[in-house]
PDB file of N, CA and C in Angstrom:
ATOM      1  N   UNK A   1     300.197  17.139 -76.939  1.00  0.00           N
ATOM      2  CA  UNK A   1     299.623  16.102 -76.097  1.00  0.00           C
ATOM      3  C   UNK A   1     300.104  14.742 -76.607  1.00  0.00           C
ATOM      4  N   UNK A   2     300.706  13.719 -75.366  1.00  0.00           N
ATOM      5  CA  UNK A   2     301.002  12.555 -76.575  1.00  0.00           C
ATOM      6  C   UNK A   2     299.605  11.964 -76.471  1.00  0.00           C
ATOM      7  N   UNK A   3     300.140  10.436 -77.437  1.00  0.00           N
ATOM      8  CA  UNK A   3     299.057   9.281 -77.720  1.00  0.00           C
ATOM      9  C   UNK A   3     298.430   8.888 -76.158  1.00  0.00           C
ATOM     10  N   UNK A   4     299.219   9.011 -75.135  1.00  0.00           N
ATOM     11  CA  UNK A   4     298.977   8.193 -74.087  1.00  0.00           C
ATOM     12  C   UNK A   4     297.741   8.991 -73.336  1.00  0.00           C
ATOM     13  N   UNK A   5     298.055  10.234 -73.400  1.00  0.00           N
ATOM     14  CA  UNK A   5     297.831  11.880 -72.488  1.00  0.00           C
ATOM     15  C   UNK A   5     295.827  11.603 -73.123  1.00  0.00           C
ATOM     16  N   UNK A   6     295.948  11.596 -74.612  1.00  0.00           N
ATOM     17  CA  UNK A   6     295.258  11.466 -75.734  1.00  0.00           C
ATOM     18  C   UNK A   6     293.924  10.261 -75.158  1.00  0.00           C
ATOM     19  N   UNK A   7     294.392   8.794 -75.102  1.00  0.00           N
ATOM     20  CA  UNK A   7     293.740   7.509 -75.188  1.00  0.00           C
ATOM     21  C   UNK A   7     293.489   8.214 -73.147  1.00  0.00           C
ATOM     22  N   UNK A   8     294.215   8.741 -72.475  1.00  0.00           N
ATOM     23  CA  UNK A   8     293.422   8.630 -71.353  1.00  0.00           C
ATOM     24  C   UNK A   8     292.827   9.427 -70.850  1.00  0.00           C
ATOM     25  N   UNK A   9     292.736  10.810 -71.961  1.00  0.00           N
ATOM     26  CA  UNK A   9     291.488  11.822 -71.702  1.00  0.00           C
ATOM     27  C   UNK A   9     290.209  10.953 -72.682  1.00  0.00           C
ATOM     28  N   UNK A  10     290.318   9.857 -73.837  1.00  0.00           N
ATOM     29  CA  UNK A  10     289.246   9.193 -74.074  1.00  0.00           C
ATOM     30  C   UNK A  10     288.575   8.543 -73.547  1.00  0.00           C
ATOM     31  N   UNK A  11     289.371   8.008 -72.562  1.00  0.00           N
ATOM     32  CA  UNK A  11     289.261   6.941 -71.537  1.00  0.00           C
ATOM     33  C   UNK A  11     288.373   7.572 -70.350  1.00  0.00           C
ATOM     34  N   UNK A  12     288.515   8.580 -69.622  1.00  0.00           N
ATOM     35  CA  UNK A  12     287.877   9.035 -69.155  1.00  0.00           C
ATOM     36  C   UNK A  12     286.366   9.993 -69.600  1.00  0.00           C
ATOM     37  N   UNK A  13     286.609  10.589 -70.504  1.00  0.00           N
ATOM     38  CA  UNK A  13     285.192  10.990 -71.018  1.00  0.00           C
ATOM     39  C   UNK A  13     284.489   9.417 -71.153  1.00  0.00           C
ATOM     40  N   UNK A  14     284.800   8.291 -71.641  1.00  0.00           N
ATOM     41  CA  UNK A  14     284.142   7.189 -72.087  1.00  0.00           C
ATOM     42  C   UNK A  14     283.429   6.699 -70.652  1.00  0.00           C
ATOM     43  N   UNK A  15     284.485   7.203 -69.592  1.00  0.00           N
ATOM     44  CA  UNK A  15     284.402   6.272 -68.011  1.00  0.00           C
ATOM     45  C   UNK A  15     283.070   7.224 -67.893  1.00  0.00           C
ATOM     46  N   UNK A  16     282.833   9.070 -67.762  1.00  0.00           N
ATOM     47  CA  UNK A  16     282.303   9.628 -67.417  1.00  0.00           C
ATOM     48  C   UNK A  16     280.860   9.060 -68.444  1.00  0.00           C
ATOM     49  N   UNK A  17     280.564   8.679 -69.281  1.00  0.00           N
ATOM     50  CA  UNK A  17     279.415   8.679 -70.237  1.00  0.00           C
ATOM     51  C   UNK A  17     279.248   7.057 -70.109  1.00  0.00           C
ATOM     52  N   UNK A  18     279.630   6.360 -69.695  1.00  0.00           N
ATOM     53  CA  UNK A  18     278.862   4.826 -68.931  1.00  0.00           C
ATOM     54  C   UNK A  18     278.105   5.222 -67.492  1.00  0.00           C
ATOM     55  N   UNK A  19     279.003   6.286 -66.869  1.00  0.00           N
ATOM     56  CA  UNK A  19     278.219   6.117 -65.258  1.00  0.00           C
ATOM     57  C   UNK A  19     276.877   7.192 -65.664  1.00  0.00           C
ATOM     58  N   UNK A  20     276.446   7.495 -66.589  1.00  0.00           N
ATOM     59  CA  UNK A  20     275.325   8.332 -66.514  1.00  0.00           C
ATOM     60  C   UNK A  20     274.418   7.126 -66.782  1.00  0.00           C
ATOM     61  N   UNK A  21     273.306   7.295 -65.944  1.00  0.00           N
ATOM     62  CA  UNK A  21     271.866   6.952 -66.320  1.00  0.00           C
ATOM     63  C   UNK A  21     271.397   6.334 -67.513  1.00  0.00           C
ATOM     64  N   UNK A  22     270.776   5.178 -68.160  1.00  0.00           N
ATOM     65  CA  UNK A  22     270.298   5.205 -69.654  1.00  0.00           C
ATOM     66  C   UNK A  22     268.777   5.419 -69.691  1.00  0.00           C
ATOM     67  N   UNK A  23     268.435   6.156 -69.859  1.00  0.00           N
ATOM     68  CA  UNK A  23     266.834   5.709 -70.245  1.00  0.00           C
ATOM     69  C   UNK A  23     266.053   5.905 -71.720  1.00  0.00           C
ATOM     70  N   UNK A  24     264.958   5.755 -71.712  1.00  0.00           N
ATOM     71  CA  UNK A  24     264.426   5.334 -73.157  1.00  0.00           C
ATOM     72  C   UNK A  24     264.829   6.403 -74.083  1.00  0.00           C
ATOM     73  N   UNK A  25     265.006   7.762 -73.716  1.00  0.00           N
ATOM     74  CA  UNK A  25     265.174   8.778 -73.852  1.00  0.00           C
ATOM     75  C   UNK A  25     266.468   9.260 -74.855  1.00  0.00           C
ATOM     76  N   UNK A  26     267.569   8.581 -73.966  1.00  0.00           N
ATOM     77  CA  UNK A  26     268.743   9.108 -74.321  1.00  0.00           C
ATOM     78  C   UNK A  26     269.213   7.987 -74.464  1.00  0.00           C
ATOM     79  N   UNK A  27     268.893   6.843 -74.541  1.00  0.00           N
ATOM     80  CA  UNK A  27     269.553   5.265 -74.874  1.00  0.00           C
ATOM     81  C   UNK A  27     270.458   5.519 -76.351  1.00  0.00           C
ATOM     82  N   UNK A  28     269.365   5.883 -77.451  1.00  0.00           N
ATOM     83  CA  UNK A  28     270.398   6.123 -78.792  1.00  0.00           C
ATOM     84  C   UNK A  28     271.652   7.182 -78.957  1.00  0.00           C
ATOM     85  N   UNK A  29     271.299   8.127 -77.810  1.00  0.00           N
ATOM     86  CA  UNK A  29     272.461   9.253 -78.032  1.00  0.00           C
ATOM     87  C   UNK A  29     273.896   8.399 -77.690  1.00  0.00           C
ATOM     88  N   UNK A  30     273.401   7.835 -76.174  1.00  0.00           N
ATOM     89  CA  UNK A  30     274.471   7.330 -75.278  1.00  0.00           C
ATOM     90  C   UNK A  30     275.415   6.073 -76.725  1.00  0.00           C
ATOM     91  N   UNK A  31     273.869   5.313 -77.153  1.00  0.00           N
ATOM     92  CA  UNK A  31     274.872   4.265 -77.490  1.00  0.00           C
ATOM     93  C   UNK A  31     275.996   5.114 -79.094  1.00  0.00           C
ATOM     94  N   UNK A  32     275.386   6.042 -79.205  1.00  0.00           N
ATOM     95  CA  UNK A  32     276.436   6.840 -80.499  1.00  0.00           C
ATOM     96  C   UNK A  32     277.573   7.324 -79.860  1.00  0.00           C
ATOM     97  N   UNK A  33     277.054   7.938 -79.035  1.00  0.00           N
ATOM     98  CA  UNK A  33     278.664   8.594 -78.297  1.00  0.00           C
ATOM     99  C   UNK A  33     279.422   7.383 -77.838  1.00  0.00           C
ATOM    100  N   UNK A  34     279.101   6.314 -77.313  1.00  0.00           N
ATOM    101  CA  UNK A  34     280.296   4.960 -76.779  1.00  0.00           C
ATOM    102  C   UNK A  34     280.525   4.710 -77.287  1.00  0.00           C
ATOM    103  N   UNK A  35     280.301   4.456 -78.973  1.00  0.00           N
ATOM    104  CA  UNK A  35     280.701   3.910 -80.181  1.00  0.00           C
ATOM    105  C   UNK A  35     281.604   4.577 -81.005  1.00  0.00           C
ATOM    106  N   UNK A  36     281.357   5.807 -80.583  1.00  0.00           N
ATOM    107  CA  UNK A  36     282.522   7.245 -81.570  1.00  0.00           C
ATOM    108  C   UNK A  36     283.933   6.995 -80.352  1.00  0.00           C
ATOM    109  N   UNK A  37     283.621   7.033 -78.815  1.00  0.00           N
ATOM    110  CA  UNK A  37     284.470   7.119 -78.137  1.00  0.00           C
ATOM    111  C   UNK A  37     284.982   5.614 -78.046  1.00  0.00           C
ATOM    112  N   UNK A  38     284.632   5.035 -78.669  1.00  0.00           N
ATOM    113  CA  UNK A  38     285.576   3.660 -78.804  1.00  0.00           C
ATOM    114  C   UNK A  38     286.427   2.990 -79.953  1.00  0.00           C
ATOM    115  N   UNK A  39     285.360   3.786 -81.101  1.00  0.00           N
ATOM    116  CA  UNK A  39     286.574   4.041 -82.333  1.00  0.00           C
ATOM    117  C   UNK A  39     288.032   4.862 -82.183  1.00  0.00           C
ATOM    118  N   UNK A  40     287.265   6.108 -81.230  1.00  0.00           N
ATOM    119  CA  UNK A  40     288.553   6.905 -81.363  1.00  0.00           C
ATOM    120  C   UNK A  40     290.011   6.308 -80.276  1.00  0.00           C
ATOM    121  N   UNK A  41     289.572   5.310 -79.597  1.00  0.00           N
ATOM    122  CA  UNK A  41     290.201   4.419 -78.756  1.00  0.00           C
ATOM    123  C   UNK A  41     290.860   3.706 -79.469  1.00  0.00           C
ATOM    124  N   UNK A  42     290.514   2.986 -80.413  1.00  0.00           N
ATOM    125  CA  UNK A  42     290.832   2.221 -80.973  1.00  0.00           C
ATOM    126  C   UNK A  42     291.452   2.446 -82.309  1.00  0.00           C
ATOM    127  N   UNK A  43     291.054   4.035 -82.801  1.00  0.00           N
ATOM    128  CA  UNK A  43     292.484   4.122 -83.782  1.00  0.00           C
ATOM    129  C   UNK A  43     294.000   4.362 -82.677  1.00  0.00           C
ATOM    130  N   UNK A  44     293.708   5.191 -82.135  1.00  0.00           N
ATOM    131  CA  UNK A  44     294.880   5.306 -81.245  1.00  0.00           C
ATOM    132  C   UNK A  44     295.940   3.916 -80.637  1.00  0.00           C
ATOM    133  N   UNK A  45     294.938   2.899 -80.591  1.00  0.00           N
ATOM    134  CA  UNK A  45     295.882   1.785 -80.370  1.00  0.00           C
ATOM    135  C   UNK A  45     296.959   1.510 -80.787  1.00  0.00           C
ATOM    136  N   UNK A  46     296.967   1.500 -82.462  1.00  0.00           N
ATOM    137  CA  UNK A  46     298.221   1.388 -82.785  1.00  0.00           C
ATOM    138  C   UNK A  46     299.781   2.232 -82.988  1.00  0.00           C
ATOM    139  N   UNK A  47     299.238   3.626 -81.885  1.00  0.00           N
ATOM    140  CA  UNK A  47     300.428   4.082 -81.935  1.00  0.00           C
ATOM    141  C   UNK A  47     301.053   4.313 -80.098  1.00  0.00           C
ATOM    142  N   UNK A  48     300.216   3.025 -79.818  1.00  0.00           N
ATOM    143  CA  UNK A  48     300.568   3.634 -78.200  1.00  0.00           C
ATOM    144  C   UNK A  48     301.856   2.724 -78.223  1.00  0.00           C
ATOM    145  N   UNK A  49     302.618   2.863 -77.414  1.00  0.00           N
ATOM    146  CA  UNK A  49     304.201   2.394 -76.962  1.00  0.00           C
ATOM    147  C   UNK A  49     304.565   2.056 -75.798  1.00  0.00           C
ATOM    148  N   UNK A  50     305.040   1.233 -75.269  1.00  0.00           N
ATOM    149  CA  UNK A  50     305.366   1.218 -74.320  1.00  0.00           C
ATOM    150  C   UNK A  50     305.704   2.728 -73.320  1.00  0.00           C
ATOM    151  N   UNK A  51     305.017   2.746 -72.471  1.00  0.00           N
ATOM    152  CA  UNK A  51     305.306   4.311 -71.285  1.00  0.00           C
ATOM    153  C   UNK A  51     307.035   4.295 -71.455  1.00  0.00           C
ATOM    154  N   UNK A  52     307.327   5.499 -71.362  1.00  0.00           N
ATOM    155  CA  UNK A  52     308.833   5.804 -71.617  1.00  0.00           C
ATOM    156  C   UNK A  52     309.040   6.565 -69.987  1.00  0.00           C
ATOM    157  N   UNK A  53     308.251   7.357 -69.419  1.00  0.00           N
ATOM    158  CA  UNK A  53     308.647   8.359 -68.331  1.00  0.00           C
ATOM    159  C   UNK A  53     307.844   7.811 -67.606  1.00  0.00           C
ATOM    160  N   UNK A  54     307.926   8.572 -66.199  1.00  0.00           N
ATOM    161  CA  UNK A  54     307.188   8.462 -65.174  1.00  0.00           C
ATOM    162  C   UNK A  54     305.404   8.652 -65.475  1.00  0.00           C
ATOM    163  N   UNK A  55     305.545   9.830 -65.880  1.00  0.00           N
ATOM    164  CA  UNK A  55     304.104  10.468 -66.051  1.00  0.00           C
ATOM    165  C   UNK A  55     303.085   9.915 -66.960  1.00  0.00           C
ATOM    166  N   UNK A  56     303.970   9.131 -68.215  1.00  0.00           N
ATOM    167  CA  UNK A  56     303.594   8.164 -69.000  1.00  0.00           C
ATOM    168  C   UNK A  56     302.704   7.197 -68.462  1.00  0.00           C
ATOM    169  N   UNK A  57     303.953   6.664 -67.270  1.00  0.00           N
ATOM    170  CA  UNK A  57     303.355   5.141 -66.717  1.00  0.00           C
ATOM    171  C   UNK A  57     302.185   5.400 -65.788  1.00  0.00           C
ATOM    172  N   UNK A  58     301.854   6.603 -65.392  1.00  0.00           N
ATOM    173  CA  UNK A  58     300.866   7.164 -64.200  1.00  0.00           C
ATOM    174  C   UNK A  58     300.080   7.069 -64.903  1.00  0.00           C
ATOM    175  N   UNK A  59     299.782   7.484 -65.969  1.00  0.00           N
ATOM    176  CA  UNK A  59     298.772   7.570 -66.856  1.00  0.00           C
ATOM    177  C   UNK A  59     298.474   6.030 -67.648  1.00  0.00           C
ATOM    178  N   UNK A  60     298.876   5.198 -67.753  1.00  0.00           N
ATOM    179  CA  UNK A  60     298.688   3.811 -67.797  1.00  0.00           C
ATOM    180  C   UNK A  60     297.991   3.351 -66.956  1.00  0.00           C
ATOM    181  N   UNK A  61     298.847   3.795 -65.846  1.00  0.00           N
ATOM    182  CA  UNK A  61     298.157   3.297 -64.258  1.00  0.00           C
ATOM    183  C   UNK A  61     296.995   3.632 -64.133  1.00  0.00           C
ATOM    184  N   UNK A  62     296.334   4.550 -64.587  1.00  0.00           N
ATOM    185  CA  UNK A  62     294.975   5.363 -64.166  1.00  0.00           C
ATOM    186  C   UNK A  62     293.962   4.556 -65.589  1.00  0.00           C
ATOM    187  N   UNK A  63     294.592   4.335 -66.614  1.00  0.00           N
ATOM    188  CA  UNK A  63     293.602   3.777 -67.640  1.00  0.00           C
ATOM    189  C   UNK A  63     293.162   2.504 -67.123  1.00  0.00           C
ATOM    190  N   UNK A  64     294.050   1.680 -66.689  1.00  0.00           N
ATOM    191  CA  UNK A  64     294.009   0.709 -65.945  1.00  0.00           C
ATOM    192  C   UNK A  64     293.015   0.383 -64.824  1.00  0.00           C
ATOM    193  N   UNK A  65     293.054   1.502 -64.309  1.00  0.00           N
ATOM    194  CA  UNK A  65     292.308   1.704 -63.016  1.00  0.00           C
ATOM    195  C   UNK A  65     290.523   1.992 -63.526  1.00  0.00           C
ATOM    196  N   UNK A  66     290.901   2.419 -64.394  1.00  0.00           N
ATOM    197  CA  UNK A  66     289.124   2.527 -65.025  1.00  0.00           C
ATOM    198  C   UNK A  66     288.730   1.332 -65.913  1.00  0.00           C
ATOM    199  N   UNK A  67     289.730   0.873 -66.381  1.00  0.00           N
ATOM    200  CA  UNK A  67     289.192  -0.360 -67.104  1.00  0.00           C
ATOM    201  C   UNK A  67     288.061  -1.102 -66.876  1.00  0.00           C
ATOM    202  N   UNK A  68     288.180  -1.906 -65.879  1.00  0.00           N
ATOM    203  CA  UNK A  68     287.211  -2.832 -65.160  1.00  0.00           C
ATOM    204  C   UNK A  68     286.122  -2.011 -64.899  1.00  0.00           C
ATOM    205  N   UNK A  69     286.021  -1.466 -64.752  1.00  0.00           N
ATOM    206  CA  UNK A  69     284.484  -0.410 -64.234  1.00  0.00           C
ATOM    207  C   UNK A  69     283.801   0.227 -65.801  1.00  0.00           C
ATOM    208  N   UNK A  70     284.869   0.544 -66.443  1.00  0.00           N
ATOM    209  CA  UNK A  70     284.080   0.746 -68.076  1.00  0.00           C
ATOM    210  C   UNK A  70     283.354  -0.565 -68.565  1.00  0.00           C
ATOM    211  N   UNK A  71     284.150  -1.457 -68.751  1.00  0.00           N
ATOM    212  CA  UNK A  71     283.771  -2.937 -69.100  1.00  0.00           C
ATOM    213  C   UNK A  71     282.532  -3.481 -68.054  1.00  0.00           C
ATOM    214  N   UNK A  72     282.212  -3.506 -66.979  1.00  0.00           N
ATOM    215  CA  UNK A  72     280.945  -3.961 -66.433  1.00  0.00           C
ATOM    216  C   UNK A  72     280.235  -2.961 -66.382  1.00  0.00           C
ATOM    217  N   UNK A  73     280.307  -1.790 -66.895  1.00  0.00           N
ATOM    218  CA  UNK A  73     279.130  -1.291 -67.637  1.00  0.00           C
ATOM    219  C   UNK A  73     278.808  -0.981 -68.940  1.00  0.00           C
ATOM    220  N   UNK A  74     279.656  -1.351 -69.491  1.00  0.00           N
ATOM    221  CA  UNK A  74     279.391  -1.948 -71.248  1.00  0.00           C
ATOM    222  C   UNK A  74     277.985  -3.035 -71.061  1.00  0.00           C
ATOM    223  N   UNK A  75     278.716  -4.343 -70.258  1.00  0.00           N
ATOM    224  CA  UNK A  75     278.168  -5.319 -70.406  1.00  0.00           C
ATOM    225  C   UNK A  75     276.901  -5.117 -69.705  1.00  0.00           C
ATOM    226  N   UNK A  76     276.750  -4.116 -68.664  1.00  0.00           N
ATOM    227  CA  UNK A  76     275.290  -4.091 -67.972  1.00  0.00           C
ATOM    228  C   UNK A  76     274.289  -3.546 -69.065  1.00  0.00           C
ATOM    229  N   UNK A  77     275.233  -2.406 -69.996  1.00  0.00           N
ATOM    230  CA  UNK A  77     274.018  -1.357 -71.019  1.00  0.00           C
ATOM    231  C   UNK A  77     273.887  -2.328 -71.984  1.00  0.00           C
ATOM    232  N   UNK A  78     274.454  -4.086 -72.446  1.00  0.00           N
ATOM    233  CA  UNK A  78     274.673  -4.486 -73.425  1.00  0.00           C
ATOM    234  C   UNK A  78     273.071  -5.754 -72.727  1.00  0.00           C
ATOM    235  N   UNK A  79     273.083  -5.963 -71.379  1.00  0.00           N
ATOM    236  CA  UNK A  79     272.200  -6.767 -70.976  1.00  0.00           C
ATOM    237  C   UNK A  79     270.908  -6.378 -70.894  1.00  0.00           C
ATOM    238  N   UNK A  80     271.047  -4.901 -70.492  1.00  0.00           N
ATOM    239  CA  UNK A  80     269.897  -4.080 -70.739  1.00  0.00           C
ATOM    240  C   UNK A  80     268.896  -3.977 -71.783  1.00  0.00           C
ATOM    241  N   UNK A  81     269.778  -3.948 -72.957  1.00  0.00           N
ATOM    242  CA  UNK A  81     269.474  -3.401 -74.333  1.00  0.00           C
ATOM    243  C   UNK A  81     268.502  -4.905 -74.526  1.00  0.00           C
ATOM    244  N   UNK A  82     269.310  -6.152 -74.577  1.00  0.00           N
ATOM    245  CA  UNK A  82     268.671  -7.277 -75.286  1.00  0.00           C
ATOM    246  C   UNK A  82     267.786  -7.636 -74.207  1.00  0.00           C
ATOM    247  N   UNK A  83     267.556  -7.596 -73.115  1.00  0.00           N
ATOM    248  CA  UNK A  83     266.144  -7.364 -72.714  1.00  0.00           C
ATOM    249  C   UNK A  83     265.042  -6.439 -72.735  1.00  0.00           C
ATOM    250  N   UNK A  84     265.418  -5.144 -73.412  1.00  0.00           N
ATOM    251  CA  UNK A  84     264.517  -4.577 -73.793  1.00  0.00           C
ATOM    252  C   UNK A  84     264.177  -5.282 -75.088  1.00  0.00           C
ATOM    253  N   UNK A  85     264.743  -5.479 -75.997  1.00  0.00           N
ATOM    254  CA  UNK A  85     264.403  -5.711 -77.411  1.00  0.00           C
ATOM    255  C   UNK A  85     263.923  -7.637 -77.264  1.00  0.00           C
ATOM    256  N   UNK A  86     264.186  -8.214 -76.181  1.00  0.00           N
ATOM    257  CA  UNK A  86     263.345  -9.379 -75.926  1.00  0.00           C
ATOM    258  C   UNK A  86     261.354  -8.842 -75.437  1.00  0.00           C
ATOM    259  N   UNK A  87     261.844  -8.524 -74.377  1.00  0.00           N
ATOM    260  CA  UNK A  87     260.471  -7.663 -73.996  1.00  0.00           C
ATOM    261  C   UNK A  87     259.825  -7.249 -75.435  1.00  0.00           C
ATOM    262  N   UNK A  88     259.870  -6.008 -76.210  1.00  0.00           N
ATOM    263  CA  UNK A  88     259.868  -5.924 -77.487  1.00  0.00           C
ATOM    264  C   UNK A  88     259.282  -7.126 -78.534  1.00  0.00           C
ATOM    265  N   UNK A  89     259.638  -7.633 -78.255  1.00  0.00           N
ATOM    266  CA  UNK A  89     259.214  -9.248 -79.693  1.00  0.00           C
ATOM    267  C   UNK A  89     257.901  -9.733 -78.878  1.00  0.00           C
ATOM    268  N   UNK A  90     258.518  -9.944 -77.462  1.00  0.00           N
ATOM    269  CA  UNK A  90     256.871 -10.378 -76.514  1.00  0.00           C
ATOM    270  C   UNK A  90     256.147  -9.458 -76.690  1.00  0.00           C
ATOM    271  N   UNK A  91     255.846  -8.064 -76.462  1.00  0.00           N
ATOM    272  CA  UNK A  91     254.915  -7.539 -76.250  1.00  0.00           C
ATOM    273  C   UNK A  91     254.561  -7.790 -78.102  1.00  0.00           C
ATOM    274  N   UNK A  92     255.203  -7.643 -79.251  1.00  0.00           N
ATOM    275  CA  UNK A  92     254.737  -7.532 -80.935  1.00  0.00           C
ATOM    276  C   UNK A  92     253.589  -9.413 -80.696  1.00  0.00           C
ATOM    277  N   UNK A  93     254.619  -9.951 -80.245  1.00  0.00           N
ATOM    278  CA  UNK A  93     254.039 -11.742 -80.736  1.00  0.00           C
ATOM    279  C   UNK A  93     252.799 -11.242 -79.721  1.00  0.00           C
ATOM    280  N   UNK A  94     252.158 -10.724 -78.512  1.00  0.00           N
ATOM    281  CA  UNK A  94     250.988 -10.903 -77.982  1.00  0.00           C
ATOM    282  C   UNK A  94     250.008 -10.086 -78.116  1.00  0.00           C
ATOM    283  N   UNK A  95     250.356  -8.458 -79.010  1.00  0.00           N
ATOM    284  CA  UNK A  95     249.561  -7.688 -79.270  1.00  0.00           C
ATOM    285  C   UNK A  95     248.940  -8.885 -81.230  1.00  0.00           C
ATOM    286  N   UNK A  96     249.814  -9.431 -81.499  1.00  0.00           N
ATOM    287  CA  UNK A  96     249.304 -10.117 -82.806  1.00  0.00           C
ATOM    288  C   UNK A  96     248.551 -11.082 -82.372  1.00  0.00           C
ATOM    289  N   UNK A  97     248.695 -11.819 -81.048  1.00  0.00           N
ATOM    290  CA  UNK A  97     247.866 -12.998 -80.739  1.00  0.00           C
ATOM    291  C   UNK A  97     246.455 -11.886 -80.443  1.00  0.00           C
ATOM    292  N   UNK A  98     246.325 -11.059 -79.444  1.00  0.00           N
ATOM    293  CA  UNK A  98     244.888 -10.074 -79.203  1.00  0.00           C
ATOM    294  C   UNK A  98     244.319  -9.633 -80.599  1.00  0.00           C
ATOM    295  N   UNK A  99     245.229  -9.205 -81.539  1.00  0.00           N
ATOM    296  CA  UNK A  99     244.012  -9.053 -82.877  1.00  0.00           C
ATOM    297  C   UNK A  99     243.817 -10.447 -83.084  1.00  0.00           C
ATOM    298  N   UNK A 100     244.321 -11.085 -83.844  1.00  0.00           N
ATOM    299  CA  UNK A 100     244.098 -12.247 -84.503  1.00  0.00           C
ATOM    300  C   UNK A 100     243.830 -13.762 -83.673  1.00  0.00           C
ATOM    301  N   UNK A 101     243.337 -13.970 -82.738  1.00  0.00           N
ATOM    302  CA  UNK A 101     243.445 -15.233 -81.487  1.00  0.00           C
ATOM    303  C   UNK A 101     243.603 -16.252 -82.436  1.00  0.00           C
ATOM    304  N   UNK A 102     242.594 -16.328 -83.477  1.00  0.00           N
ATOM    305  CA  UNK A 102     242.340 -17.821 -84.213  1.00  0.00           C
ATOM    306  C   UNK A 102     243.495 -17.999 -85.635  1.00  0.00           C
ATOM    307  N   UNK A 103     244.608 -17.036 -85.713  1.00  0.00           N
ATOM    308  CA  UNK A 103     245.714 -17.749 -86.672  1.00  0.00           C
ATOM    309  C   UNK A 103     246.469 -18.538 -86.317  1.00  0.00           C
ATOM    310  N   UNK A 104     246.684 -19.323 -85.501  1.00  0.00           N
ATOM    311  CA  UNK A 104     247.298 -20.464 -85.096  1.00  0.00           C
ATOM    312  C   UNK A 104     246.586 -21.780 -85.291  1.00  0.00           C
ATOM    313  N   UNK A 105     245.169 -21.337 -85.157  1.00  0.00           N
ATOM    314  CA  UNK A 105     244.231 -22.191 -84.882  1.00  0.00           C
ATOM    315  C   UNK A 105     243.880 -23.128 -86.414  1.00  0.00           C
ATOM    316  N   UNK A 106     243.580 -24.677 -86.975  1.00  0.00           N
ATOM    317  CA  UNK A 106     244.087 -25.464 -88.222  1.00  0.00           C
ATOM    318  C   UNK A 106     242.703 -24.995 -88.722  1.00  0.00           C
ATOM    319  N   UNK A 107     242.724 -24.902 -90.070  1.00  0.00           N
ATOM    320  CA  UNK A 107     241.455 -24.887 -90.577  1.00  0.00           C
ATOM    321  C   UNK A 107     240.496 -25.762 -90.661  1.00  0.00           C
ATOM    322  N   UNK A 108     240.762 -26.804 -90.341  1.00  0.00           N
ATOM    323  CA  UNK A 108     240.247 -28.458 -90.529  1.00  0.00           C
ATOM    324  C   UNK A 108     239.111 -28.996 -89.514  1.00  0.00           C
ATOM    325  N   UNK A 109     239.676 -28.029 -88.210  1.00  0.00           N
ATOM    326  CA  UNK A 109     239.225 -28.099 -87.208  1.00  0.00           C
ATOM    327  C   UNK A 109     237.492 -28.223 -87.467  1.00  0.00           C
ATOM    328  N   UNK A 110     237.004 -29.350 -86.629  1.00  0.00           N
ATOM    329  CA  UNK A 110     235.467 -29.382 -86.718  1.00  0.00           C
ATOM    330  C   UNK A 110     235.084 -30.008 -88.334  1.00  0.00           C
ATOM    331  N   UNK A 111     235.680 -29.946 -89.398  1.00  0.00           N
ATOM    332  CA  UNK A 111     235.146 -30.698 -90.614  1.00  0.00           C
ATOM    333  C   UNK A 111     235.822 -32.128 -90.770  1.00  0.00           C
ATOM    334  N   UNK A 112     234.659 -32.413 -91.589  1.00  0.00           N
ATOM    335  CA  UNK A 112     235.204 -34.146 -91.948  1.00  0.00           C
ATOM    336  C   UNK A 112     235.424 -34.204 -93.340  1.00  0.00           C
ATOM    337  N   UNK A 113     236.728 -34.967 -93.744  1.00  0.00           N
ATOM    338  CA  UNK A 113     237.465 -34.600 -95.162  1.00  0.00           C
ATOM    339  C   UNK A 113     237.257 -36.018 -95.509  1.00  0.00           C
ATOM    340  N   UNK A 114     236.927 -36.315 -96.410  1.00  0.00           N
ATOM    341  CA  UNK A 114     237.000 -37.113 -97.151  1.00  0.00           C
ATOM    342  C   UNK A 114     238.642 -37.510 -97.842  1.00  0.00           C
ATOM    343  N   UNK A 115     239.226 -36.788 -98.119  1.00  0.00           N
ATOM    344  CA  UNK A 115     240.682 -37.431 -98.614  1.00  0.00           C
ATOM    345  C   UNK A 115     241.434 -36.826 -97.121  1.00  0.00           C
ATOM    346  N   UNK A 116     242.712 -37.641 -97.576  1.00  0.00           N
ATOM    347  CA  UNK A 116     244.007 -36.965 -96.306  1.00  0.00           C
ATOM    348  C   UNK A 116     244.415 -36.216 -97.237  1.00  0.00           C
ATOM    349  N   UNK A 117     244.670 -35.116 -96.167  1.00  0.00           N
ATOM    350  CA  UNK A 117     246.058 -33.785 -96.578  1.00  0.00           C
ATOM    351  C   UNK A 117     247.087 -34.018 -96.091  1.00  0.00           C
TER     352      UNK A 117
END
């Protein structure tokens, strides 16, 4: 199999494992497998070559052709993620405001001090 045959059967398992579904479920599997299938992309880089044959360049043509559609769903599972983990900090900062209401609140409040602090 060459390098090319190689990076665009990666290319496609990678294309096939963005268009699936993410949910809370399988979010960590997904993001391990895009990360193994993008290393293994990316050792391969440095031995790809310019296409020499026809069948070569078809197969360029077709990586090509998935490109753009891998990449805006990188970036959708990448927009996803940091709004979950925003959501996440809101729901931690307001379950701490429901126990505790009055830690924000100055201690000073209501007494009369004789010196400044």
């Amino acid at each position: 199999m060459t390098v090319w045959a190689q990076f665009a059967s990666i290319t496609q398992q990678l294309d096939e494992l963005v268009q699936q579904k993410v949910t809370n479920q399988n979010r960590e599997a997904m993001i391990t497998q895009v990360d193994e299938l993008l290393e293994g992309r990316e050792q391969l880089l440095p031995e790809l070559r310019k296409p020499q044959s026809s069948s070569e360049q078809a197969i360029v043509d077709q990586v090509l052709q998935r490109e753009p559609s891998i990449n805006q769903r990188l970036e959708l599972m990448l927009n996803e993620l940091k709004v979950d983990l925003r959501n996440m900090k809101k729901q931690r900062s307001s379950k701490q405001r429901y126990t505790n209401p009055y830690k924000s609140v100055s201690s000073y409040d209501g007494m009369f001090m004789d010196h400044k602090k």
